[in-house]
Every structure is written in C-alpha cells, then in structure tokens.
PDB file of N, CA and C in Angstrom:
ATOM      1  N   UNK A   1       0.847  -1.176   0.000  1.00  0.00           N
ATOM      2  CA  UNK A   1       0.000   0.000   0.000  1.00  0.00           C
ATOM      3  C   UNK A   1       0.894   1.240   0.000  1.00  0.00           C
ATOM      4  N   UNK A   2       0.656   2.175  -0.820  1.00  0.00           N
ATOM      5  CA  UNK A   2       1.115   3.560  -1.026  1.00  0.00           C
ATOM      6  C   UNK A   2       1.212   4.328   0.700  1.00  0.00           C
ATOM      7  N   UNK A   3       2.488   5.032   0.858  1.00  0.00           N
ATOM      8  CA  UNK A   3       2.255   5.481   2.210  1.00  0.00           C
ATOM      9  C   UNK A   3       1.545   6.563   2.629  1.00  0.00           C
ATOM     10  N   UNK A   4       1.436   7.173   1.689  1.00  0.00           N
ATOM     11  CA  UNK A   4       0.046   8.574   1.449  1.00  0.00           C
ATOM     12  C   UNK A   4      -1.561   7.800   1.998  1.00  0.00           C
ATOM     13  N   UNK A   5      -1.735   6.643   1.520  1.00  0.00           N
ATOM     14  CA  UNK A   5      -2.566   5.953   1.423  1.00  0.00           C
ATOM     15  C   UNK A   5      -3.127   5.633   2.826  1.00  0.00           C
ATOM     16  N   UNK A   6      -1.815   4.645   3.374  1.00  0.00           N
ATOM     17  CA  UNK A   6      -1.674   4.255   4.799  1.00  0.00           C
ATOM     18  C   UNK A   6      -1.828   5.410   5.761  1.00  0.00           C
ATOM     19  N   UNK A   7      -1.407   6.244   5.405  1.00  0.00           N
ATOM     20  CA  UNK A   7      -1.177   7.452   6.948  1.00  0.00           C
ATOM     21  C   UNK A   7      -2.836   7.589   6.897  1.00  0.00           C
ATOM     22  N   UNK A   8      -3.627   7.759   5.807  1.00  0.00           N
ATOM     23  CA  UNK A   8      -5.155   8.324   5.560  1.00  0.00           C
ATOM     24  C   UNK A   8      -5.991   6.826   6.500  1.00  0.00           C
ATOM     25  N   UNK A   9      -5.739   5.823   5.869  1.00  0.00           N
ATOM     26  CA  UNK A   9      -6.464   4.794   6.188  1.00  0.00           C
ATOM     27  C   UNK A   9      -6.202   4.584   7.455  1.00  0.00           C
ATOM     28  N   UNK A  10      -5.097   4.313   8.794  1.00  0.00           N
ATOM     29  CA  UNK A  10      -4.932   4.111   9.645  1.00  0.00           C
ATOM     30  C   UNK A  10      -5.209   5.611  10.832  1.00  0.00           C
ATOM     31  N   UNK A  11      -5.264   6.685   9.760  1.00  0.00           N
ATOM     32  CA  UNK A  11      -6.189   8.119  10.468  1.00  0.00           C
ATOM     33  C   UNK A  11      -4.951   8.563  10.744  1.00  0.00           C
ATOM     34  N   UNK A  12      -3.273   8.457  10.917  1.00  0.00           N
ATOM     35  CA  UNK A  12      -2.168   9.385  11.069  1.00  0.00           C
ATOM     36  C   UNK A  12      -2.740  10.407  11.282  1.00  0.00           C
ATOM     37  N   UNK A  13      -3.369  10.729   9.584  1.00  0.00           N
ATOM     38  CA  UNK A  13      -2.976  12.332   8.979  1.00  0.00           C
ATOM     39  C   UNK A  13      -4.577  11.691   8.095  1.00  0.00           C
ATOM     40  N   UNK A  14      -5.456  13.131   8.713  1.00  0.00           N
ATOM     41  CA  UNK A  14      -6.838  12.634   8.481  1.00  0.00           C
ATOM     42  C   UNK A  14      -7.417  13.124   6.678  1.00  0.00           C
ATOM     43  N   UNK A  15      -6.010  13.253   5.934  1.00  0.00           N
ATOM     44  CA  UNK A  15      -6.585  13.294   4.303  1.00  0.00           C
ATOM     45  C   UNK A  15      -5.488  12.974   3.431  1.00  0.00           C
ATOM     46  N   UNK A  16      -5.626  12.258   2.503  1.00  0.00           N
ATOM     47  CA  UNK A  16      -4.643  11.448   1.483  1.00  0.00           C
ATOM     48  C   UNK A  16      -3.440  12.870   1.210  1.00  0.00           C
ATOM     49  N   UNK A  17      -4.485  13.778   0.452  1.00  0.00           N
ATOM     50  CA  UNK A  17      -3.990  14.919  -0.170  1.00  0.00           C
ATOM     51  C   UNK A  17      -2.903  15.417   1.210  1.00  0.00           C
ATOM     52  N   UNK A  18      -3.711  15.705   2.370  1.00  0.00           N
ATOM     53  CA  UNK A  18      -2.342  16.396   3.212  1.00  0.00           C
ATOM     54  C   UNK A  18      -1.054  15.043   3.294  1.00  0.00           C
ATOM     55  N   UNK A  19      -1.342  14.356   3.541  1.00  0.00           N
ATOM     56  CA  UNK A  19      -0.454  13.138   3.739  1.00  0.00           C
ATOM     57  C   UNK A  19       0.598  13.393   2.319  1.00  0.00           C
ATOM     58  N   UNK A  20       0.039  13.005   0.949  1.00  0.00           N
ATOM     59  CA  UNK A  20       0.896  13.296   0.199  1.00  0.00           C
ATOM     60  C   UNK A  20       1.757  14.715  -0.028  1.00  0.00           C
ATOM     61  N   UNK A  21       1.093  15.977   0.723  1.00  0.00           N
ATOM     62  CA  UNK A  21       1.907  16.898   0.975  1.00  0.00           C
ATOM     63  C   UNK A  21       3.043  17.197   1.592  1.00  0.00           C
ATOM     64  N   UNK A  22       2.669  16.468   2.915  1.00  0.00           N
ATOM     65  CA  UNK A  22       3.868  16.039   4.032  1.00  0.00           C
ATOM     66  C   UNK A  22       5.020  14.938   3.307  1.00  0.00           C
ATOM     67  N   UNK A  23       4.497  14.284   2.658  1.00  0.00           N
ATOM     68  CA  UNK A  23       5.851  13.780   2.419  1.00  0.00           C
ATOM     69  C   UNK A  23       6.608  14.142   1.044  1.00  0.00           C
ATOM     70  N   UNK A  24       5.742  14.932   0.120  1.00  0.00           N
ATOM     71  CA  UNK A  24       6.374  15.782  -0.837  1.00  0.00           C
ATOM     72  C   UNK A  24       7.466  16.708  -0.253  1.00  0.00           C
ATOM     73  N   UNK A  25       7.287  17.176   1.258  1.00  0.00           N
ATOM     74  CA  UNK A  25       7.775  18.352   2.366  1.00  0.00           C
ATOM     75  C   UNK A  25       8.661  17.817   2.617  1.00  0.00           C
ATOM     76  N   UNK A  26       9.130  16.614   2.808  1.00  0.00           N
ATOM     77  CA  UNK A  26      10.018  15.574   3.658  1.00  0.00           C
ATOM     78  C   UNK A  26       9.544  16.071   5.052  1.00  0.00           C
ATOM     79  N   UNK A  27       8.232  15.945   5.662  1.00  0.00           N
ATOM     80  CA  UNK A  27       8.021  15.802   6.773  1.00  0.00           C
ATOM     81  C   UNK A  27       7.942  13.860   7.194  1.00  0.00           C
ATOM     82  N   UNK A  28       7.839  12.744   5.958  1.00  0.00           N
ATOM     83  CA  UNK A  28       7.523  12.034   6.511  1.00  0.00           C
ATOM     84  C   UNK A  28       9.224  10.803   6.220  1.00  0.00           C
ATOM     85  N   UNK A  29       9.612  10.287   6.914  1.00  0.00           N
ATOM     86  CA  UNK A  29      10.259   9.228   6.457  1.00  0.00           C
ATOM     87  C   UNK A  29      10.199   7.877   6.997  1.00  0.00           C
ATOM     88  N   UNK A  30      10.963   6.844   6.288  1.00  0.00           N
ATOM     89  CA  UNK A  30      10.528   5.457   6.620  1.00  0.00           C
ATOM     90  C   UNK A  30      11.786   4.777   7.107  1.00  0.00           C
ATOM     91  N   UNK A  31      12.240   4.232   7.955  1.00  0.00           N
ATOM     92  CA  UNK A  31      13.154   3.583   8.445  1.00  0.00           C
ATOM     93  C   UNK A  31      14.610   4.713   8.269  1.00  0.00           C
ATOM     94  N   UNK A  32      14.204   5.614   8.568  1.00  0.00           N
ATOM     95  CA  UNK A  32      15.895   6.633   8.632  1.00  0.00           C
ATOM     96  C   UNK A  32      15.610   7.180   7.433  1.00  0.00           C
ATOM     97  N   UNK A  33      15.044   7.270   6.555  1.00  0.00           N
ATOM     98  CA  UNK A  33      15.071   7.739   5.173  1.00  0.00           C
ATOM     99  C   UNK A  33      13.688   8.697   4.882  1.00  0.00           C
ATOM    100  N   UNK A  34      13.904   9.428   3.774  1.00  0.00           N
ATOM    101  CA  UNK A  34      12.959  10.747   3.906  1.00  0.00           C
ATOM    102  C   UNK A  34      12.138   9.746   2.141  1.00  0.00           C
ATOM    103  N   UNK A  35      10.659   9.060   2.920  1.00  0.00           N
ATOM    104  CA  UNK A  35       9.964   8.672   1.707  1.00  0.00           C
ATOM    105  C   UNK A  35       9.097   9.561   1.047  1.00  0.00           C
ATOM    106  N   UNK A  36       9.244   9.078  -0.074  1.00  0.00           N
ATOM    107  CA  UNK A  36       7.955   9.546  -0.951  1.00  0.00           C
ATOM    108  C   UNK A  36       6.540   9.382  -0.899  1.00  0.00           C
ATOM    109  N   UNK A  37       5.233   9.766  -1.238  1.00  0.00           N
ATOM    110  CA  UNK A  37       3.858   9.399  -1.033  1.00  0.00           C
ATOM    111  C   UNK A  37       4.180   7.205  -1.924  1.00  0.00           C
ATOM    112  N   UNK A  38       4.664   7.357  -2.469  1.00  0.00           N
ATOM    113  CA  UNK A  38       4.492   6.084  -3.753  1.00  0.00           C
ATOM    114  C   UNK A  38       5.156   5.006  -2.831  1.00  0.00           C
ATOM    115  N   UNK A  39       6.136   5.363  -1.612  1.00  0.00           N
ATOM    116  CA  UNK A  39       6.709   4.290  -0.851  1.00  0.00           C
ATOM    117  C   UNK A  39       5.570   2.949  -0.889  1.00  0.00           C
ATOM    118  N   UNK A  40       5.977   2.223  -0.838  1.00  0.00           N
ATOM    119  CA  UNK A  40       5.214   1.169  -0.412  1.00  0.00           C
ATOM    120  C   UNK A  40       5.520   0.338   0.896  1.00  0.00           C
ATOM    121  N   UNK A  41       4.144   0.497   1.976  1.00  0.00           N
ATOM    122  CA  UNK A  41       4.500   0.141   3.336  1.00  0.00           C
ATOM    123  C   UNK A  41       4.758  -1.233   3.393  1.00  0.00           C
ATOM    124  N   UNK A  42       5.641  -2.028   4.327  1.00  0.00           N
ATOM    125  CA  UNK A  42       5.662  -3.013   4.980  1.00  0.00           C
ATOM    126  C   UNK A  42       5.692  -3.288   6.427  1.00  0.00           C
ATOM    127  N   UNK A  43       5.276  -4.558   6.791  1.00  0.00           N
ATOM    128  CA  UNK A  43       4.812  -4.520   8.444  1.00  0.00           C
ATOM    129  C   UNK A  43       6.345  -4.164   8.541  1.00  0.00           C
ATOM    130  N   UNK A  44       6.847  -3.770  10.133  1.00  0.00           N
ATOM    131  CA  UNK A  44       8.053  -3.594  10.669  1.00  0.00           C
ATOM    132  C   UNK A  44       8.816  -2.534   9.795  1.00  0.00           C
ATOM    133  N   UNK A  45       8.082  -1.485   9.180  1.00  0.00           N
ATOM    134  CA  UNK A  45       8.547  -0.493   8.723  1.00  0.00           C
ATOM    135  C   UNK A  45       8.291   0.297   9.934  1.00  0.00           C
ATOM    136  N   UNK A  46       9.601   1.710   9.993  1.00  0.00           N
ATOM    137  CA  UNK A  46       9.478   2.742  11.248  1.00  0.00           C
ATOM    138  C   UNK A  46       8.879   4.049  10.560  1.00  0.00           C
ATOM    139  N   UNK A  47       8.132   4.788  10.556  1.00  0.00           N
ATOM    140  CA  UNK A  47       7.482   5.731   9.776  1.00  0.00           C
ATOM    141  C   UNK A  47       7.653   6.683  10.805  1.00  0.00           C
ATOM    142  N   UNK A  48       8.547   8.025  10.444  1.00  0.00           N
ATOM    143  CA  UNK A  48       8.626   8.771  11.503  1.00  0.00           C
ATOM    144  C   UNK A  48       7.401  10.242  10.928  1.00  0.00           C
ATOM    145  N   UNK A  49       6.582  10.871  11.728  1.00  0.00           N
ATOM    146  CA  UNK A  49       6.082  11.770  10.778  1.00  0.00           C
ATOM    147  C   UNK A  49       5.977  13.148  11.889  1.00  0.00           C
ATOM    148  N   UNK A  50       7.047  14.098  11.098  1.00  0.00           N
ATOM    149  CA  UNK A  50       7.296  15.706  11.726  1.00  0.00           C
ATOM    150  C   UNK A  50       6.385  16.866  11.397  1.00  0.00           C
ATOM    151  N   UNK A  51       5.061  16.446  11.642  1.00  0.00           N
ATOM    152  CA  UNK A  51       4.305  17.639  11.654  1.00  0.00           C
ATOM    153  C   UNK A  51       4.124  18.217  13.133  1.00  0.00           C
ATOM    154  N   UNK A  52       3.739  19.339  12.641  1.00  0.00           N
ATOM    155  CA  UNK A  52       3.769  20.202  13.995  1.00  0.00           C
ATOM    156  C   UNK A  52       4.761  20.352  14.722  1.00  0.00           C
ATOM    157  N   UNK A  53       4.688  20.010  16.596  1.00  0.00           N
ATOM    158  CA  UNK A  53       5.436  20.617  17.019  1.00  0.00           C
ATOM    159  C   UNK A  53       6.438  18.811  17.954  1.00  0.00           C
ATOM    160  N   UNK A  54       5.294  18.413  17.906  1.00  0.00           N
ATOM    161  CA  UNK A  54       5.783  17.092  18.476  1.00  0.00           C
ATOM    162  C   UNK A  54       5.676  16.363  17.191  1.00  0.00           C
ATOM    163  N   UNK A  55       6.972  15.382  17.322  1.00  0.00           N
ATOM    164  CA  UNK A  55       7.177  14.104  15.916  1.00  0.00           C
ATOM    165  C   UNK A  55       6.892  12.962  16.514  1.00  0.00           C
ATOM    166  N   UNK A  56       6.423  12.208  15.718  1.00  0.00           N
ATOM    167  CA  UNK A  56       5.611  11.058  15.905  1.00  0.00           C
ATOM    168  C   UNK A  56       6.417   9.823  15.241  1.00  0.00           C
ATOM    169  N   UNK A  57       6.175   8.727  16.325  1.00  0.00           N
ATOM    170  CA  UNK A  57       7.151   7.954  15.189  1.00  0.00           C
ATOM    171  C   UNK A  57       6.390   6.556  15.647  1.00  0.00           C
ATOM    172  N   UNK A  58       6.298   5.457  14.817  1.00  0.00           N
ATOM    173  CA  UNK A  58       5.822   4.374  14.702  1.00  0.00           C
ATOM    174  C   UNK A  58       5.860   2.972  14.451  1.00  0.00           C
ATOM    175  N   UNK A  59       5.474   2.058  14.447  1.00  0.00           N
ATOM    176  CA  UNK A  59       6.062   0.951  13.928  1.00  0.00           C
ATOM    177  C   UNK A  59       4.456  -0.019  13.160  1.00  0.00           C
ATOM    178  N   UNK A  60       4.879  -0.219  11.985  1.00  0.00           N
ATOM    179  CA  UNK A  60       3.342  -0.855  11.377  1.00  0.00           C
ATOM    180  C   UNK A  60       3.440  -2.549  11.522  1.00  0.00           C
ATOM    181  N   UNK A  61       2.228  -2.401  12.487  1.00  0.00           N
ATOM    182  CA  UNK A  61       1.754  -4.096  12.349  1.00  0.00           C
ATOM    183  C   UNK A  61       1.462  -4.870  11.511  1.00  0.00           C
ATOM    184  N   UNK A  62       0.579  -3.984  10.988  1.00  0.00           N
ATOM    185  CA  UNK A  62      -0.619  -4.608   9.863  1.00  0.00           C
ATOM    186  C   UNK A  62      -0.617  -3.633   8.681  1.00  0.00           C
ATOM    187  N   UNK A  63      -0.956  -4.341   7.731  1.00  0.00           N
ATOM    188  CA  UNK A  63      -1.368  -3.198   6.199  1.00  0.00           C
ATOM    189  C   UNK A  63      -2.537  -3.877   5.954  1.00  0.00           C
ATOM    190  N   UNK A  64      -3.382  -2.711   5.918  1.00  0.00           N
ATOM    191  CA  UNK A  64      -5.386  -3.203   5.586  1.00  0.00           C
ATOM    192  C   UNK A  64      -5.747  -2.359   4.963  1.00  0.00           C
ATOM    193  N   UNK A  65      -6.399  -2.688   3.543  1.00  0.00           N
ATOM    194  CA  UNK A  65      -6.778  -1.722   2.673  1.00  0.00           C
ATOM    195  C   UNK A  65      -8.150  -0.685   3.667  1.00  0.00           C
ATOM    196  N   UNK A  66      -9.175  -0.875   4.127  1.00  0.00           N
ATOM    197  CA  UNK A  66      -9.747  -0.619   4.709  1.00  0.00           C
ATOM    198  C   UNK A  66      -9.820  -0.565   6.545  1.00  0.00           C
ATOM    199  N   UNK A  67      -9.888   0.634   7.169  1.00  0.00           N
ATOM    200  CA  UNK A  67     -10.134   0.074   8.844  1.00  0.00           C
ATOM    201  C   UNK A  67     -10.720   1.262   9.363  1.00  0.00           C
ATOM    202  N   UNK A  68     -11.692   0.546   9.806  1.00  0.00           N
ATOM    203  CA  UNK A  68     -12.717   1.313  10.934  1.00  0.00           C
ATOM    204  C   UNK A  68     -12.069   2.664  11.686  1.00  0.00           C
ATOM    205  N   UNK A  69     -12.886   3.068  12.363  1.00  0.00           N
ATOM    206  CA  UNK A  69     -12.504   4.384  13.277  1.00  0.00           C
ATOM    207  C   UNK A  69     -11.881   3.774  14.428  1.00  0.00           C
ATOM    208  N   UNK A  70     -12.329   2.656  14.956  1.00  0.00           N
ATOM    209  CA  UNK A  70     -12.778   1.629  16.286  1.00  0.00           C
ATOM    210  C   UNK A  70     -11.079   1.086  16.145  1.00  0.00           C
ATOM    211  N   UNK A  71     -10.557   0.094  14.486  1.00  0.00           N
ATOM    212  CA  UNK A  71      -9.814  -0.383  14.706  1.00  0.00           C
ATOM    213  C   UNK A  71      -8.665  -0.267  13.441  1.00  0.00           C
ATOM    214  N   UNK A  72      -8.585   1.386  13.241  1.00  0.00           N
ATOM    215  CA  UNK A  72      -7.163   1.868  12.972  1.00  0.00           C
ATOM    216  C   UNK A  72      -6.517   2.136  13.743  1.00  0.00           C
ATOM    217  N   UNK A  73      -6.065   1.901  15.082  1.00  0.00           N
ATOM    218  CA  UNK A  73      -4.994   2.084  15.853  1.00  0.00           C
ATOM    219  C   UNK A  73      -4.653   0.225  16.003  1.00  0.00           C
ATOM    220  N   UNK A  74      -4.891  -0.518  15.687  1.00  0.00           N
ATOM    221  CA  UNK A  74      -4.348  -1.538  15.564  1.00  0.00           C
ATOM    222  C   UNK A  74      -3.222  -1.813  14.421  1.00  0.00           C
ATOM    223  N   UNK A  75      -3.468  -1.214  13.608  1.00  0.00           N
ATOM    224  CA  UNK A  75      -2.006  -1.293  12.129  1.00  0.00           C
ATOM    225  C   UNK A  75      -1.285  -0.929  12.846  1.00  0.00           C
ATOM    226  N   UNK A  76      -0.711  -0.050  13.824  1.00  0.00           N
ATOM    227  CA  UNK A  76       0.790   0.341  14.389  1.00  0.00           C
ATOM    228  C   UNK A  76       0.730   0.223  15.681  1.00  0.00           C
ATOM    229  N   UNK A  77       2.296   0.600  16.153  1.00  0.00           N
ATOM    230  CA  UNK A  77       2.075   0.565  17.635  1.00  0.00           C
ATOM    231  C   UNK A  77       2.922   2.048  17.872  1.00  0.00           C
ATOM    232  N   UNK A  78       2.779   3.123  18.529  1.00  0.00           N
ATOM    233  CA  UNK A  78       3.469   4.049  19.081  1.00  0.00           C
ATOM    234  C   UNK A  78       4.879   3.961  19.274  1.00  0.00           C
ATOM    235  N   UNK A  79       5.804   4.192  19.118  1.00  0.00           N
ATOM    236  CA  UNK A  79       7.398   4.014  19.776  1.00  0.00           C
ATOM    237  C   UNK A  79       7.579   5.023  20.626  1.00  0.00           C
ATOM    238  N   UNK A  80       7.539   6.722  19.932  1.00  0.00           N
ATOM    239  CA  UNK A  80       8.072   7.827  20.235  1.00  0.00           C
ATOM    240  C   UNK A  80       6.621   8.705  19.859  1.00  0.00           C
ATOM    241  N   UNK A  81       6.419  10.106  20.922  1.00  0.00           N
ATOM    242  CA  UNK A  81       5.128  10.965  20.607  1.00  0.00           C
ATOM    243  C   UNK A  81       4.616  10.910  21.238  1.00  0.00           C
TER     244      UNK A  81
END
C-alpha cells in the first residue's frame, strides 16, 4: 500500500492529499530515510512523521486496505510521541 494511502487509512494524517503533501515536504520518512507518497508500506517499517510541534514515530503491524474508526490504531504501535 502507497504510504500517502496508509497514513489516511490508519487516520495518522486525516486526508490522502495532506499526507501526500507532508511527504512531498520531507516531513515524513521510513526507516531513517525521507519517503515519498508512492513508498510502499511493509509490516516492521518505522514511519517517523514531523508535523507540527511534536514528531511522531511508529512501527506498522498490519497493512489493511480498509479500517474502521474503532480499529485503525491496531495497524501500528506508538514508539516515540
């Protein structure tokens, strides 16, 4: 799955379009590296994402084309934020 995609579907970053902005920005990167929207996620990828004032950083469980309000915080787990 596209990581523009993922940040929208798992609710990160609550619209595709800002998501693909942020990482056009290099606000977002993936394992130490500054990705593109086209990345393609894998579980045990680290997705760090520097918006605002606090950075957020993550680790993905799961990749699900679709997930609830209830159970998008299950694709990742928190590390740092």
């Amino acid at each position: 799955m596209r990581l523009d995609k993922y940040l929208k579907v798992t609710r990160l970053i609550k619209r595709r379009t800002v998501a693909n902005e942020a990482c056009d920005a290099g606000k977002v990167s993936v394992n130490g590296t500054v990705a593109r929207a086209s990345y393609d996620v894998k579980v045990g990828d680290i997705i760090e994402i520097n918006l605002g004032t606090k950075p957020l950083k993550i680790k993905v469980l799961n990749v699900t084309e679709y997930a609830t309000k209830e159970n998008a915080a299950d694709n990742y787990t928190i590390l740092e934020g």
